[in-house]
N, C-alpha and C. Protein backbone atom coordinates (compact mmCIF):
# COMPACT_ATOMS: atom_id res chain seq x y z
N UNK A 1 20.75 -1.81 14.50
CA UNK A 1 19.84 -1.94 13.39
C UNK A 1 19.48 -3.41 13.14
N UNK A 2 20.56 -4.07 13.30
CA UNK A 2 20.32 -5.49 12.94
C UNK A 2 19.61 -6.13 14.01
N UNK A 3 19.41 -5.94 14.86
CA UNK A 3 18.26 -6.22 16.28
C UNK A 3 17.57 -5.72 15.95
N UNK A 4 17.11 -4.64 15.56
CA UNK A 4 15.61 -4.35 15.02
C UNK A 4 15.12 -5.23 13.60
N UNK A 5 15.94 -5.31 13.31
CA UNK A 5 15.19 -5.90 11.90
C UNK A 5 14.67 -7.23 11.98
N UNK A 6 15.47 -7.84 13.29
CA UNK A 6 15.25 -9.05 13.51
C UNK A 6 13.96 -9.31 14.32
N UNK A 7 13.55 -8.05 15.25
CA UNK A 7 12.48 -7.52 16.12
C UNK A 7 11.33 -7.69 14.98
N UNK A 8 11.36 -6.89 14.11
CA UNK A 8 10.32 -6.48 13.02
C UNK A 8 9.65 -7.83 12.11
N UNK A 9 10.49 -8.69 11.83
CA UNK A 9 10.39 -10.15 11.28
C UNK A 9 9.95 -10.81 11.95
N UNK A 10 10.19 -10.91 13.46
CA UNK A 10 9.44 -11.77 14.64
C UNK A 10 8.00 -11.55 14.84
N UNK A 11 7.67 -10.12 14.67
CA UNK A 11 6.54 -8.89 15.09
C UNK A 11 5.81 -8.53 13.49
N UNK A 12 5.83 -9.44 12.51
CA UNK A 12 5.66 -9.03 11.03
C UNK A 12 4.70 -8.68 10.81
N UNK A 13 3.58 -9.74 11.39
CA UNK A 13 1.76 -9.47 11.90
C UNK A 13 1.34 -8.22 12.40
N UNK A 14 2.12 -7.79 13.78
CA UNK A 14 1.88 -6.11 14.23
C UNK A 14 2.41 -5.09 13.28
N UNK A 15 3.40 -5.06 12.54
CA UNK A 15 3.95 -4.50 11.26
C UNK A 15 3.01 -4.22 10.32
N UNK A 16 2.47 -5.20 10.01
CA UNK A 16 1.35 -5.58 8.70
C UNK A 16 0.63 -4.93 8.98
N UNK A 17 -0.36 -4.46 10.12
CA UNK A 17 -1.39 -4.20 10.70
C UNK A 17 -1.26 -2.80 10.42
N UNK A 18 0.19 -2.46 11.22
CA UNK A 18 0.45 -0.80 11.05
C UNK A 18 0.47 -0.26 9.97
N UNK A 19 1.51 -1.20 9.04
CA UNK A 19 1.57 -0.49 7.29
C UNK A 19 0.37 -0.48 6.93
N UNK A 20 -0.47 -1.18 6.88
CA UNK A 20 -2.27 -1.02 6.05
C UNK A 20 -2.77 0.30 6.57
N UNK A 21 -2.36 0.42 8.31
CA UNK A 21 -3.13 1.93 8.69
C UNK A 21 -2.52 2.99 8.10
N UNK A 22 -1.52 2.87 7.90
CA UNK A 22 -0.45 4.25 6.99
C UNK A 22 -0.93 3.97 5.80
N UNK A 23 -0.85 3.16 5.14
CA UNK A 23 -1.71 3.09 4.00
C UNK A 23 -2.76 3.26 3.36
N UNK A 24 -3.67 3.25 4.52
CA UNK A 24 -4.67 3.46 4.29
C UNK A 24 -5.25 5.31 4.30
N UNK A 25 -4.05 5.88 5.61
CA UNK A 25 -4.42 6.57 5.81
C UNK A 25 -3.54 8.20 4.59
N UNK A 26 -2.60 6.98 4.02
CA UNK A 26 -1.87 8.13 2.79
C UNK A 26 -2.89 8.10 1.66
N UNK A 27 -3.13 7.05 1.37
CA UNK A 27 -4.91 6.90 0.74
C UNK A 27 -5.41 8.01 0.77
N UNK A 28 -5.78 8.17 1.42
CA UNK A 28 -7.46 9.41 2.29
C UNK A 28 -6.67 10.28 2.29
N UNK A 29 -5.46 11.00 2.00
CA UNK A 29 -4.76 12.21 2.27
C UNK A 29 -4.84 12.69 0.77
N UNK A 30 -4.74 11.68 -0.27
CA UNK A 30 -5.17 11.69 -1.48
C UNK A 30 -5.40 13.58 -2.11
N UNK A 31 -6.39 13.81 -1.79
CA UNK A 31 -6.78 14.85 -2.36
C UNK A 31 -5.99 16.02 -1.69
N UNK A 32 -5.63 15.88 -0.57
CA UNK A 32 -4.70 17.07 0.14
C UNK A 32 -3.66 17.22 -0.57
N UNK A 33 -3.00 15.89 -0.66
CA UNK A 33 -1.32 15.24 -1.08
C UNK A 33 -1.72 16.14 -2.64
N UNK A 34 -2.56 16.06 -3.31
CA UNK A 34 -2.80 16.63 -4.78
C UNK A 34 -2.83 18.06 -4.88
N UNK A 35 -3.66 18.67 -4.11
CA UNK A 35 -3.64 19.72 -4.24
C UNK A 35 -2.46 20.81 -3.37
N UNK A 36 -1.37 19.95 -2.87
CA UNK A 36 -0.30 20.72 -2.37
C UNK A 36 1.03 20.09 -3.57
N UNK A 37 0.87 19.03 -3.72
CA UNK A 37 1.81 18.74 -4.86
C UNK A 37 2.29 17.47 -4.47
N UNK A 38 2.66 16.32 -5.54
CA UNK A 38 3.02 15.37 -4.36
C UNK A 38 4.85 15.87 -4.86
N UNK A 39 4.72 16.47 -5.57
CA UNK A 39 6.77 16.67 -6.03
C UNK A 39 7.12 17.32 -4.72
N UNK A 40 6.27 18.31 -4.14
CA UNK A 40 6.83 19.29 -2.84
C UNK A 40 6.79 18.45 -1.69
N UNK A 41 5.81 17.67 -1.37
CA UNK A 41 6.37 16.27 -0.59
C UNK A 41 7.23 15.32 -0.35
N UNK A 42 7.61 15.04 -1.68
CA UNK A 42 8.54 13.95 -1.85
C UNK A 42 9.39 13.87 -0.90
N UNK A 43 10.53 15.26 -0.68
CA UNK A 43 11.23 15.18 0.09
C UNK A 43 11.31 14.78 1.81
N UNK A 44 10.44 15.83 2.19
CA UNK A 44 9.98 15.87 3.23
C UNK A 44 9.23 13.94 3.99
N UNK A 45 8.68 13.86 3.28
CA UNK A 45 7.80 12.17 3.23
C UNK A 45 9.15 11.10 2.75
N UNK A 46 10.01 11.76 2.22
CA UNK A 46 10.90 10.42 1.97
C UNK A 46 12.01 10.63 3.28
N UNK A 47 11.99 11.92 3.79
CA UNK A 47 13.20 12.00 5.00
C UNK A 47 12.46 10.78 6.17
N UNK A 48 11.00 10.97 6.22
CA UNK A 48 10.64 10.30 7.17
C UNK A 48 10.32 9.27 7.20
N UNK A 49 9.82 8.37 6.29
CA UNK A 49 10.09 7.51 5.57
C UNK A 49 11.40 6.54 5.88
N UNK A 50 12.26 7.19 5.43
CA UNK A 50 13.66 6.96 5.67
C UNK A 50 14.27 6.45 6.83
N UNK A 51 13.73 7.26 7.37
CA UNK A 51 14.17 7.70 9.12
C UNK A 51 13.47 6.19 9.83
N UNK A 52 11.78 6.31 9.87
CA UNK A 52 11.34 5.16 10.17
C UNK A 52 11.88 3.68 9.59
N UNK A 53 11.61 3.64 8.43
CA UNK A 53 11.98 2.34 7.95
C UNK A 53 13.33 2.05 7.95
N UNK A 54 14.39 2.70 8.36
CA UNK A 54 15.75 2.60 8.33
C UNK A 54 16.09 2.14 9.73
N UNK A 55 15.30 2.97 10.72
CA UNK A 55 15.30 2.14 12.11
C UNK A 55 14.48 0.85 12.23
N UNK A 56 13.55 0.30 11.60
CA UNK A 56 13.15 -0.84 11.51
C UNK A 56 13.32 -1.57 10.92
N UNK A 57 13.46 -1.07 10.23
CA UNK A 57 13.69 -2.58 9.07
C UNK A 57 15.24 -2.30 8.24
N UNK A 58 15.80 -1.79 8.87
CA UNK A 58 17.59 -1.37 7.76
C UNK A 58 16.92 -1.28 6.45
N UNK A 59 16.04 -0.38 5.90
CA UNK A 59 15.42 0.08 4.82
C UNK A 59 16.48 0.88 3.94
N UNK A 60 16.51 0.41 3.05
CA UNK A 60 17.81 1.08 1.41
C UNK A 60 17.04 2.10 0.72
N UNK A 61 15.90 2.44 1.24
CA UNK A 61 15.14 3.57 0.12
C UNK A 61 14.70 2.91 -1.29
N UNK A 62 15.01 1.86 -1.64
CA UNK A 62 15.31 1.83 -2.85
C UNK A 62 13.65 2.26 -3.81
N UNK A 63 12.70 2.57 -3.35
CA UNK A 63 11.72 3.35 -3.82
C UNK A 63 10.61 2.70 -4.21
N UNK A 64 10.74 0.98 -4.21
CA UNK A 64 9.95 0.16 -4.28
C UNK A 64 9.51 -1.00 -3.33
N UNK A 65 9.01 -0.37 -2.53
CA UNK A 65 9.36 -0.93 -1.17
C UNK A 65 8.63 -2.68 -1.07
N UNK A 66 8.82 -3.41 -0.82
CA UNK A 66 8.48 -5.17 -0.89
C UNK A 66 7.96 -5.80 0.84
N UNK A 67 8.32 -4.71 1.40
CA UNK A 67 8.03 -4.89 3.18
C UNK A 67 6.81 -5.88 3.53
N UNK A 68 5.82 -5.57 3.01
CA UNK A 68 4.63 -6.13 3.08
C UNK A 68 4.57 -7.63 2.31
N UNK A 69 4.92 -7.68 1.52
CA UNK A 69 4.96 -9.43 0.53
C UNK A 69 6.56 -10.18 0.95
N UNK A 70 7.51 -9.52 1.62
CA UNK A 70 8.29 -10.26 2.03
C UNK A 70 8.53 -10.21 3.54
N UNK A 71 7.44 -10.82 4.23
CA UNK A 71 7.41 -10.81 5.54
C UNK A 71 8.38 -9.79 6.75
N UNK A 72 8.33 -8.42 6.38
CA UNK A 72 8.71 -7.41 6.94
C UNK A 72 10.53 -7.27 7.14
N UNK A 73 10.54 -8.27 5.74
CA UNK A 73 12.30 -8.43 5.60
C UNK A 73 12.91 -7.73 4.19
N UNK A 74 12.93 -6.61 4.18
CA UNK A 74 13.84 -5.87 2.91
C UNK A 74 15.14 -6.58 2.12
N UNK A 75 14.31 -6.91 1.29
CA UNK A 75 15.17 -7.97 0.57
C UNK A 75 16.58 -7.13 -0.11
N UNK A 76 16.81 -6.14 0.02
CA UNK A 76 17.64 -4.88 -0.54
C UNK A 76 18.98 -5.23 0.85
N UNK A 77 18.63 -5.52 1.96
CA UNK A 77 19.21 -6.22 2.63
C UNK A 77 20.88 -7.30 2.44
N UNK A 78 20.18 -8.10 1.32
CA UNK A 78 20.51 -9.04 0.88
C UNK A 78 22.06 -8.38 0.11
N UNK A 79 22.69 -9.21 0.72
CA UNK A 79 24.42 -8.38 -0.20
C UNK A 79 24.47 -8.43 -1.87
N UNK A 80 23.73 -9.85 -2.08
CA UNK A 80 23.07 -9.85 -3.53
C UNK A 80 22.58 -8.99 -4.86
N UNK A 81 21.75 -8.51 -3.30
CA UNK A 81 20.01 -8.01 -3.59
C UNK A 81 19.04 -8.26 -4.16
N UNK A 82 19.00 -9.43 -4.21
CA UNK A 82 18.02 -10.19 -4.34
C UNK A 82 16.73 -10.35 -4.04
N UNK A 83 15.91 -10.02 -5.04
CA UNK A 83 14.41 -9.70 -4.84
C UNK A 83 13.33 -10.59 -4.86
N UNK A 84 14.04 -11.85 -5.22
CA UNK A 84 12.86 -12.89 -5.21
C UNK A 84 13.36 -14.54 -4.80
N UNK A 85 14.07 -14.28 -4.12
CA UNK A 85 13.85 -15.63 -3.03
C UNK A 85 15.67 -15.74 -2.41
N UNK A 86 16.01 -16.94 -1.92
CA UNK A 86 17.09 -16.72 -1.95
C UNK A 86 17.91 -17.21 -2.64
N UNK A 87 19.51 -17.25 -2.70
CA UNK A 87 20.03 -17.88 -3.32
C UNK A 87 20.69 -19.28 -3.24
N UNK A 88 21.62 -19.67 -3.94
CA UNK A 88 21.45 -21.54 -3.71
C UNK A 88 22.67 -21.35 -2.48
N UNK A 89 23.12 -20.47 -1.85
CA UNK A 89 24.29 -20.70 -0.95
C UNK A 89 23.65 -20.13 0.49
N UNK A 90 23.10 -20.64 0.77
CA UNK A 90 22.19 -20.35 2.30
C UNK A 90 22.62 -21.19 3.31
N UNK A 91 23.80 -20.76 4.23
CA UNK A 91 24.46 -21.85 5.21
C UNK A 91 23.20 -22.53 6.09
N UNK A 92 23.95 -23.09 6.74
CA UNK A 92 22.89 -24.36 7.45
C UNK A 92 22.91 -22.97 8.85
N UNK A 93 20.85 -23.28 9.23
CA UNK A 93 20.71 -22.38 10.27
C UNK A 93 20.18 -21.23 9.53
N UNK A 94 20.17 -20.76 8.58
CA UNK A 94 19.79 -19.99 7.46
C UNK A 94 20.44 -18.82 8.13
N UNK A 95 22.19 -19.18 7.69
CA UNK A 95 23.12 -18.07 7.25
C UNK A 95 23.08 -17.67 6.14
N UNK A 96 23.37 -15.83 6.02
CA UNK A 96 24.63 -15.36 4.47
C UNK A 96 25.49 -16.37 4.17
N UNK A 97 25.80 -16.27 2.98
CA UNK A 97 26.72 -17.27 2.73
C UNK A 97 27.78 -16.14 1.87
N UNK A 98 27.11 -14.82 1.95
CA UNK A 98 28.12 -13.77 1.94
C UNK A 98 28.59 -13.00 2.87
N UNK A 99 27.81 -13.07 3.84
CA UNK A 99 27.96 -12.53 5.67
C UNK A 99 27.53 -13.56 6.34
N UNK A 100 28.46 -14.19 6.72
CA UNK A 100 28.38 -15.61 7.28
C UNK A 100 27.60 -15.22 9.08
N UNK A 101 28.02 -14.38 9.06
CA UNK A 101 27.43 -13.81 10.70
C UNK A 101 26.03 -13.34 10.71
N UNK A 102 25.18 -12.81 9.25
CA UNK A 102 24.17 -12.48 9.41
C UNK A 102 22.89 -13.73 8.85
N UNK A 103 21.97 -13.55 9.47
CA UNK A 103 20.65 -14.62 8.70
C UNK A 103 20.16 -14.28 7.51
N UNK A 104 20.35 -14.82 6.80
CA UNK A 104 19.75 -14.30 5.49
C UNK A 104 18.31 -14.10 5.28
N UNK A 105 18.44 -12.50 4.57
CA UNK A 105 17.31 -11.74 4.33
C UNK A 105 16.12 -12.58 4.00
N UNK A 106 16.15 -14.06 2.78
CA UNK A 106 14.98 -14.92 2.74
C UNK A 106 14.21 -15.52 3.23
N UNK A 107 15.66 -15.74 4.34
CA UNK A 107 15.08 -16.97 5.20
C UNK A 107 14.19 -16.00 6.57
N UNK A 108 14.86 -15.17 6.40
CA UNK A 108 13.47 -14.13 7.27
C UNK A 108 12.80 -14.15 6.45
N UNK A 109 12.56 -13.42 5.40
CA UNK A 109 11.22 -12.88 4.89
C UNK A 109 10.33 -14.06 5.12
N UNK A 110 10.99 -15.49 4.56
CA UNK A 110 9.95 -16.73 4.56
C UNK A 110 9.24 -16.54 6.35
N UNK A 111 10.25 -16.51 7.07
CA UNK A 111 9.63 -16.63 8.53
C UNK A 111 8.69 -15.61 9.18
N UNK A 112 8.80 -15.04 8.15
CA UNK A 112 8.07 -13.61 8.80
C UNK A 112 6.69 -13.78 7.77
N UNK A 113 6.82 -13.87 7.12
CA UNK A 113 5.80 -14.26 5.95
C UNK A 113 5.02 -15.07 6.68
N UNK A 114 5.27 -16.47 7.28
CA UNK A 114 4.45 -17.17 7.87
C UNK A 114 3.54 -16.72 9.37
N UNK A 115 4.32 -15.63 10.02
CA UNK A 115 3.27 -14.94 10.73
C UNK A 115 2.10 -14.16 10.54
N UNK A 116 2.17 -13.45 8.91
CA UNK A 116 1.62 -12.33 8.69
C UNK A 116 0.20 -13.00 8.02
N UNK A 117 -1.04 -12.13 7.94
CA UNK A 117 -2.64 -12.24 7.47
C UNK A 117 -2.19 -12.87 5.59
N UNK A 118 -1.87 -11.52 5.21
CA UNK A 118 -0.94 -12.01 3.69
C UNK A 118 0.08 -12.37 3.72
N UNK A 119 0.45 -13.32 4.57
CA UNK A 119 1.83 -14.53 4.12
C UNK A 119 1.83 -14.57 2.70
N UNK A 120 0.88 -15.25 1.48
CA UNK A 120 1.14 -15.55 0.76
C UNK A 120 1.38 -14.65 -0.72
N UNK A 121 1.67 -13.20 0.10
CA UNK A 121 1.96 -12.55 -1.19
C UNK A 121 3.46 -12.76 -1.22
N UNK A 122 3.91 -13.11 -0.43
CA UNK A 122 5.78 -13.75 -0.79
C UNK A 122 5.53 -14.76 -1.96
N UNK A 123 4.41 -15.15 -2.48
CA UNK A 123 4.89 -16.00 -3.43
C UNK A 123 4.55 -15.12 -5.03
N UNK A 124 4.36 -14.15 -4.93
CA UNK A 124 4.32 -12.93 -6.05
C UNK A 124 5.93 -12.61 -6.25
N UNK A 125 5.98 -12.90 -7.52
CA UNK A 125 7.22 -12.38 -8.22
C UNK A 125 7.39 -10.81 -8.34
N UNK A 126 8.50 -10.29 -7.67
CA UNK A 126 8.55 -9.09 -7.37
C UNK A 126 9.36 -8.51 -8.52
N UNK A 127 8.95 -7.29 -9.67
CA UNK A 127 9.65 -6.90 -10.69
C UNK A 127 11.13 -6.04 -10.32
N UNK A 128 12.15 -6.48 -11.38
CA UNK A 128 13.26 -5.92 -11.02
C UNK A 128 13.48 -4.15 -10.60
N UNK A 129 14.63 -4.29 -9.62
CA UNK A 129 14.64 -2.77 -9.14
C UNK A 129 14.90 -1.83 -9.99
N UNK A 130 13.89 -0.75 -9.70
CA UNK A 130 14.49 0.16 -10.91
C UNK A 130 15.41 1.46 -10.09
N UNK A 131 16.11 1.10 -10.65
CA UNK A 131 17.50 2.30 -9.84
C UNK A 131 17.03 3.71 -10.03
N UNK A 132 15.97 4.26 -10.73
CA UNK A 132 15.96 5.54 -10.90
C UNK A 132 14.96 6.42 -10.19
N UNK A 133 14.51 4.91 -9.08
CA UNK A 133 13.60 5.48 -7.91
C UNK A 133 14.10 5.26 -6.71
N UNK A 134 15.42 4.99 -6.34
CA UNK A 134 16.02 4.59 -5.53
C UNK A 134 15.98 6.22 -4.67
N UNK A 135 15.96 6.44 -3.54
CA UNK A 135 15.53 7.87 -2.92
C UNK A 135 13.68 8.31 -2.42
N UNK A 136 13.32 8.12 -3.10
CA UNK A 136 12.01 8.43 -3.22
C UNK A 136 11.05 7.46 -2.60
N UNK A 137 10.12 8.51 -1.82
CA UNK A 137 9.30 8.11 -1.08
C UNK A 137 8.31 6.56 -1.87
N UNK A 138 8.18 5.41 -1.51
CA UNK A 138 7.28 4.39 -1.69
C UNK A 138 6.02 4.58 -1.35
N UNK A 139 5.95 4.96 -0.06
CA UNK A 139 4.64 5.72 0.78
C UNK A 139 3.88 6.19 0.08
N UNK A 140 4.38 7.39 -0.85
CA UNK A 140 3.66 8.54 -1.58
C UNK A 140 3.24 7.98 -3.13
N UNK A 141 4.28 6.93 -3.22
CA UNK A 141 3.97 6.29 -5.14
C UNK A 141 2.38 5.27 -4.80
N UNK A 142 2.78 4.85 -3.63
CA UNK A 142 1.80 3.89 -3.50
C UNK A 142 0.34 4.32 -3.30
N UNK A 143 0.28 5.65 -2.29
CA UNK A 143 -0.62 6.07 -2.12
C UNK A 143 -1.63 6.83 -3.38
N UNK A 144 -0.20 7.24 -4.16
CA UNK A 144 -1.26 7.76 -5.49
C UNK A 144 -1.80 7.29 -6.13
N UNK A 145 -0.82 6.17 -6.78
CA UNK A 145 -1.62 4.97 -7.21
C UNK A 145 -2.74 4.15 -7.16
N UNK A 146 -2.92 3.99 -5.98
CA UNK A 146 -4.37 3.07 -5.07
C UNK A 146 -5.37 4.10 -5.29
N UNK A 147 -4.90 5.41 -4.92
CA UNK A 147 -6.04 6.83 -4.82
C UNK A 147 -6.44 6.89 -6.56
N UNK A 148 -5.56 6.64 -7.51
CA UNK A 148 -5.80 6.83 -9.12
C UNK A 148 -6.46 5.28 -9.11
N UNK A 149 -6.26 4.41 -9.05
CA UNK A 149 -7.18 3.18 -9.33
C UNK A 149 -8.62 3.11 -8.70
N UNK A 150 -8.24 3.58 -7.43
CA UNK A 150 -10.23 3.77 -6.70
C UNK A 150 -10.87 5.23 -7.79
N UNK A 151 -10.09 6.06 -8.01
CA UNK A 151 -11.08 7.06 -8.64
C UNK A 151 -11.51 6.75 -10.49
N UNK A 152 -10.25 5.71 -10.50
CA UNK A 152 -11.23 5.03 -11.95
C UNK A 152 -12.16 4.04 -11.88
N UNK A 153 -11.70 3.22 -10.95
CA UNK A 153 -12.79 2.05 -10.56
C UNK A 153 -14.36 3.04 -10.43
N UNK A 154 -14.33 4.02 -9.77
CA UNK A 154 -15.87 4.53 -9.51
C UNK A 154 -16.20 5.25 -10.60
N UNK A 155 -15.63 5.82 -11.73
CA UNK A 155 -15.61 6.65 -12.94
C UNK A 155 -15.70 4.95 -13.94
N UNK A 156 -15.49 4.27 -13.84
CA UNK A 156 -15.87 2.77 -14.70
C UNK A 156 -17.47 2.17 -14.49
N UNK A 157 -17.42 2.64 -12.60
CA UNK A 157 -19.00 1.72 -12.49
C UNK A 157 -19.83 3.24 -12.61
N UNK A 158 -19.66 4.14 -12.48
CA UNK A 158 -20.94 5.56 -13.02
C UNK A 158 -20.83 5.33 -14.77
N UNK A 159 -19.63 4.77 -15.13
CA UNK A 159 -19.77 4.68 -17.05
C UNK A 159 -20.64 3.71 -16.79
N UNK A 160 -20.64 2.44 -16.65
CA UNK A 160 -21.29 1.16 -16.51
C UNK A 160 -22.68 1.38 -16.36
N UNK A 161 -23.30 1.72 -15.43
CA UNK A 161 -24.38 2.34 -14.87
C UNK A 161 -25.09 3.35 -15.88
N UNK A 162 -24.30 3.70 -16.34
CA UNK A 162 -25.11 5.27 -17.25
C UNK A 162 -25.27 4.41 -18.54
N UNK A 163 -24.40 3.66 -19.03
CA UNK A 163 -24.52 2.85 -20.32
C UNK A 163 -25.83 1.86 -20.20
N UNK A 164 -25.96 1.46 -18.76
CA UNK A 164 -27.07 0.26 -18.29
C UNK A 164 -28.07 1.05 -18.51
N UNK A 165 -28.69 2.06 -17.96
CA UNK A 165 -29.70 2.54 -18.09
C UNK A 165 -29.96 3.93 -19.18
N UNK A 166 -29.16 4.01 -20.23
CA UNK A 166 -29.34 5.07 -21.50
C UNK A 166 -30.75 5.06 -21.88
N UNK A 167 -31.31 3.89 -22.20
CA UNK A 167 -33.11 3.72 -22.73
C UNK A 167 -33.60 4.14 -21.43
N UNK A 168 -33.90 3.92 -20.75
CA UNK A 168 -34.34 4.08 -19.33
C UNK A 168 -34.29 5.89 -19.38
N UNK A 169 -33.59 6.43 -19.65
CA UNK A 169 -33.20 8.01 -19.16
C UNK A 169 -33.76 8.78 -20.04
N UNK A 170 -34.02 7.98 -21.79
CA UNK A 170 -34.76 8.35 -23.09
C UNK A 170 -36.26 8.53 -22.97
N UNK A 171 -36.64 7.08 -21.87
CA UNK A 171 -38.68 7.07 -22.00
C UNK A 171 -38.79 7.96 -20.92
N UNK A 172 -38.33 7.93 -19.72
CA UNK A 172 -38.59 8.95 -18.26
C UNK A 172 -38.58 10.28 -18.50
N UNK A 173 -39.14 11.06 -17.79
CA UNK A 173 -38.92 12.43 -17.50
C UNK A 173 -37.65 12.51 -16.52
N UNK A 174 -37.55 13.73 -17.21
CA UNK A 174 -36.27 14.19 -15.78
C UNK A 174 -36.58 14.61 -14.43
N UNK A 175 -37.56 15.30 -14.33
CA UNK A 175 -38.49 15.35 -13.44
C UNK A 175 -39.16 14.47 -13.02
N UNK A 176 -39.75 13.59 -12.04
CA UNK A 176 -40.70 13.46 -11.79
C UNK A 176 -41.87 14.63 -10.85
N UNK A 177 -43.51 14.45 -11.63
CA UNK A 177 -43.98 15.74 -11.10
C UNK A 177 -44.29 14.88 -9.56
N UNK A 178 -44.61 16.15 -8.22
CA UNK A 178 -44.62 15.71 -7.31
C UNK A 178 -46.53 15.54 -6.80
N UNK A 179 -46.54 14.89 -5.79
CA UNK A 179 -47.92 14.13 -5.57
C UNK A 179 -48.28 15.27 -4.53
N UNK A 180 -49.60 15.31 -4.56
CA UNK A 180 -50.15 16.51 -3.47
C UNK A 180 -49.89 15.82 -2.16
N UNK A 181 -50.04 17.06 -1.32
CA UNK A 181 -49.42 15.92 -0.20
C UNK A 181 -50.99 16.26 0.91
N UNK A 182 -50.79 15.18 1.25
CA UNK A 182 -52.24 14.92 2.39
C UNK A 182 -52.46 16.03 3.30
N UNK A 183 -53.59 16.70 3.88
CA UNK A 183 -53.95 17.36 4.58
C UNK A 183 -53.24 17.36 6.18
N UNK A 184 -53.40 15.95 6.48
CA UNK A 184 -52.64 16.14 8.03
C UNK A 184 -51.43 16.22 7.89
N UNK A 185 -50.59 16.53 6.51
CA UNK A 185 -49.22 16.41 6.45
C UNK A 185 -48.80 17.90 6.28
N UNK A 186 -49.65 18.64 5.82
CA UNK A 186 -49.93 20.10 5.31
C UNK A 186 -49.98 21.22 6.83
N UNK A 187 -48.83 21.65 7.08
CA UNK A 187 -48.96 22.56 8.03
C UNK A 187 -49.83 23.97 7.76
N UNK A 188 -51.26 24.06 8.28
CA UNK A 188 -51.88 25.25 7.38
C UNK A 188 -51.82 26.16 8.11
N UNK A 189 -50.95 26.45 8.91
CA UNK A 189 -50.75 27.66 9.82
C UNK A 189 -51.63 27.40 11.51
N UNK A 190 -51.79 26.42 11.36
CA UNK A 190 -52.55 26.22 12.91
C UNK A 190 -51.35 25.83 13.93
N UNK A 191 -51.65 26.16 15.18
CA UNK A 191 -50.97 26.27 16.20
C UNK A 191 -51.03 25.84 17.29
């Protein structure tokens, strides 16, 4: 595991690339994921979930996943657990200074961070873990979320739009009547 994770931090850029396509593509599942349930998913999406990110990245589940803003290094990792940078005991070589044998989780994320398109969302303060999502799919929170913010964003600009033009909709007809249409445009049954 610990060779992969170290694989994944080197490779953070090809990582990045992949998570946006899963992302993108739990996005667009949106309305499926809704109308089957996302509670009857959960499980199923967090086994795999699990499964993947546990072989890549020694992933803890912890339900808020940081993969992407900390350069493909799970800061849950960290014997700490430490979510937002590292701590002041970082041996020389950027050891644990609680697992003296392993590299510490920061000093990847920083290195991995510097390969990736959004390097600089490592410098976003990441909010404390909440233990009562620890299990549960990230995949599926995230995807609903993004899918509930695009369907208000377009329900904000049709309000916007309808508010812009209210006078406009008052002087017009709802109809417009239609224009005769030209003779050579008029199929009159000739053949």
């Amino acid at each position: 595991m610990y060779a992969l994770r170290r694989f994944a931090v080197r490779h953070s850029r090809l990582f990045e690339s992949i998570y946006a396509v899963v992302e993108r593509v739990m996005v667009g599942l949106d309305p499926a994921f809704s109308r089957i349930g996302y509670n009857r998913l959960e499980r199923p999406v967090a086994l795999v979930e699990k499964t993947v990110k546990g072989l890549l990245f020694d992933c803890k589940m912890c339900g808020q996943c940081a993969l992407s803003s900390t350069g493909m290094s799970c800061p849950m990792n960290c014997p700490k657990q430490l979510r937002n940078g590292p701590c002041g005991g970082v041996r020389p070589g950027g050891f644990c200074e609680v697992k003296p044998s392993m590299h510490c989780v920061w000093c990847d994320a920083w290195d991995g961070a510097s390969r990736m398109k959004h390097g600089d969302w490592i410098h976003e303060v990441l909010p404390p873990v909440d233990r009562t999502l620890e299990g549960s799919s990230s995949w599926l929170r995230v995807a609903r979320e993004k899918a509930a913010a695009s369907r208000q964003r377009r329900q904000d600009e049709r309000t916007t739009l309808a508010q812009a033009f209210s006078e406009a909709r008052d002087q017009e007809p709802v109809v417009a009547p239609l224009a005769e249409e030209p003779d050579r445009a008029v199929n009159r049954g000739e053949g």
